[in-house]
C-alpha atoms as a PDB file:
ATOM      1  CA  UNK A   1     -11.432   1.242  -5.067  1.00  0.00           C
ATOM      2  CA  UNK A   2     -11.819  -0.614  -8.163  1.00  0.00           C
ATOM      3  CA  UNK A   3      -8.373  -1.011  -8.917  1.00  0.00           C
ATOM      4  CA  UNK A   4      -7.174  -1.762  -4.905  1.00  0.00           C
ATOM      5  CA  UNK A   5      -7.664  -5.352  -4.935  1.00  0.00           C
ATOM      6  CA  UNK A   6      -6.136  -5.965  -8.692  1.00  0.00           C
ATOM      7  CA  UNK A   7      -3.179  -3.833  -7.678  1.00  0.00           C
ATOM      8  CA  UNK A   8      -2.702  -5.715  -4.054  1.00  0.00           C
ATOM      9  CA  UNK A   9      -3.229  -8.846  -5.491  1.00  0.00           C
ATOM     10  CA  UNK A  10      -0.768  -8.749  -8.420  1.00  0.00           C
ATOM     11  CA  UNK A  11       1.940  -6.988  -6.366  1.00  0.00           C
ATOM     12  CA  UNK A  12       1.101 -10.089  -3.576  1.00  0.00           C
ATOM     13  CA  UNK A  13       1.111 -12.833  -6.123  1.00  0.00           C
ATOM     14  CA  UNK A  14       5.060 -12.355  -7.189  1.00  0.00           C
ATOM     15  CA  UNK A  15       7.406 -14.896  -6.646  1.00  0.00           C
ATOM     16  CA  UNK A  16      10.309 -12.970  -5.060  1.00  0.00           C
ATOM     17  CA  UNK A  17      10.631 -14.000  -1.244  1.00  0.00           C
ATOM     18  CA  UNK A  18      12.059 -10.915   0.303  1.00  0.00           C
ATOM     19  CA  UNK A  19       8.309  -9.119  -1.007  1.00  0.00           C
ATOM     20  CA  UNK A  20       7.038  -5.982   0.665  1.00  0.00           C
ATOM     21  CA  UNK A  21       3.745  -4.261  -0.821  1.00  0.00           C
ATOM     22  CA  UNK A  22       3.463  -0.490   1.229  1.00  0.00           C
ATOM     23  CA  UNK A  23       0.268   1.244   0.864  1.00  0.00           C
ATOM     24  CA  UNK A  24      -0.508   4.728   1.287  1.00  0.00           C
ATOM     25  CA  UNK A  25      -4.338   5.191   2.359  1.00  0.00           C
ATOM     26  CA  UNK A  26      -4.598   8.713   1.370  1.00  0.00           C
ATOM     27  CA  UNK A  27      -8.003   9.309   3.497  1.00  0.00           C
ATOM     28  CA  UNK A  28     -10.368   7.918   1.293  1.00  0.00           C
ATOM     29  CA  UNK A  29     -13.867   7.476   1.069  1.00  0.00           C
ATOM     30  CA  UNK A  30     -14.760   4.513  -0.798  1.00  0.00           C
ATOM     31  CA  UNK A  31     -14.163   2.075   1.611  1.00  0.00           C
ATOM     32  CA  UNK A  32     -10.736   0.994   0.727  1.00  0.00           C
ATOM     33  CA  UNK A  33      -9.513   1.629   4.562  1.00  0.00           C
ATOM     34  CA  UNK A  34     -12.148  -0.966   5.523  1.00  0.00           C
ATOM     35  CA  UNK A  35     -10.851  -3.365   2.889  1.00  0.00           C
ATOM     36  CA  UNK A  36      -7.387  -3.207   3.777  1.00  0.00           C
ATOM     37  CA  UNK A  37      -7.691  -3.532   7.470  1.00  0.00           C
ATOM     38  CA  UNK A  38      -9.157  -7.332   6.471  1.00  0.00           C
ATOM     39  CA  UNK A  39      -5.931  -8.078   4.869  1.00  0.00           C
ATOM     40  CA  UNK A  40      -3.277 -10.490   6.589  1.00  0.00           C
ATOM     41  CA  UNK A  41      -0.887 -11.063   4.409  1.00  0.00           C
ATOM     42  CA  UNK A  42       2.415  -9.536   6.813  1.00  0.00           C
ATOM     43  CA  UNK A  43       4.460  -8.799   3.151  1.00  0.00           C
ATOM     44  CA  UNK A  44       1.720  -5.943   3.568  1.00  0.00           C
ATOM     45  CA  UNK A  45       2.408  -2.678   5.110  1.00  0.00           C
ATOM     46  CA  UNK A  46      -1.091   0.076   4.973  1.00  0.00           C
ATOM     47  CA  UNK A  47      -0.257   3.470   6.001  1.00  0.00           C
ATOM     48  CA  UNK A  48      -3.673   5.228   7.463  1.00  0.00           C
ATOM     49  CA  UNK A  49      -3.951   9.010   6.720  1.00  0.00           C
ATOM     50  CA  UNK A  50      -6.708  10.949   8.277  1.00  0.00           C
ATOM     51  CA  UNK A  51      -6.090  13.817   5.414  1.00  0.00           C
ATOM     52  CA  UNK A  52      -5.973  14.060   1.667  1.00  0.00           C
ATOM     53  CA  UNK A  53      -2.054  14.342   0.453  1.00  0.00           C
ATOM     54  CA  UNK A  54      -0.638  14.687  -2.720  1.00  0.00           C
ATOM     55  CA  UNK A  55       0.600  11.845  -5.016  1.00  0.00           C
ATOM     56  CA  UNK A  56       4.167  13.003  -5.004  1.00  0.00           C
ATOM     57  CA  UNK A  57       3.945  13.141  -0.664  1.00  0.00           C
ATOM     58  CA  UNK A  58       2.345  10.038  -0.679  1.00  0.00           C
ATOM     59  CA  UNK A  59       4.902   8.009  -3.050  1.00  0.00           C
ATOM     60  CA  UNK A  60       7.745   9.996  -0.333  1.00  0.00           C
ATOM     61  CA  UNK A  61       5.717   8.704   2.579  1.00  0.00           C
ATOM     62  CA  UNK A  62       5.670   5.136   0.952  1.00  0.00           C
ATOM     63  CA  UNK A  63       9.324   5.256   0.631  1.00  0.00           C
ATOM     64  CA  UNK A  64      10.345   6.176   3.664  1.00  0.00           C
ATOM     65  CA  UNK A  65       8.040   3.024   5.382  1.00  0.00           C
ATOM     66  CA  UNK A  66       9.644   0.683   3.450  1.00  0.00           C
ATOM     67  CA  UNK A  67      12.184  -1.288   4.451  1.00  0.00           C
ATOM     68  CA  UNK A  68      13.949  -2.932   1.514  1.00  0.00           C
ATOM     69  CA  UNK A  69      16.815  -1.387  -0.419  1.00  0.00           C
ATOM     70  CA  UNK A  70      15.025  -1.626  -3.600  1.00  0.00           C
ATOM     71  CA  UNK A  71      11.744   0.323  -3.739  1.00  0.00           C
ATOM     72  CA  UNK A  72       9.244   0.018  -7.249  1.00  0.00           C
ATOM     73  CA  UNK A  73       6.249   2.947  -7.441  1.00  0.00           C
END
């Protein structure tokens, strides 16, 4: 998880208005499920899986909970 909170952060400190951060918990186990359940900020979507995927599925996954018609990975 040491990159989680940069990475959140950053993405949640840009200026555009119409801002929506999705992330893919891919069944971790360093905590970073715990950490984003005490987020609030509603720009940010967290996607819960109970089993390891790969990258490629989870970037798919993150793309298909979005709901903007631009999407950055």
């Amino acid at each position: 998880m040491p990159y989680l909170k940069d990475a959140v952060a950053s993405a949640l400190s840009q200026h555009y208005e119409n801002l929506e951060v999705v992330v893919v918990e891919n069944a971790s186990t360093d905590k970073s499920a715990q950490w984003l359940h005490t987020q609030s900020d509603p720009r940010l979507s967290v996607v819960y899986r109970t089993e390891l995927q790969s990258a490629a599925l989870n970037w798919t996954q993150a793309v298909h909970e979005s709901s903007g018609e631009y999407v950055k990975l």
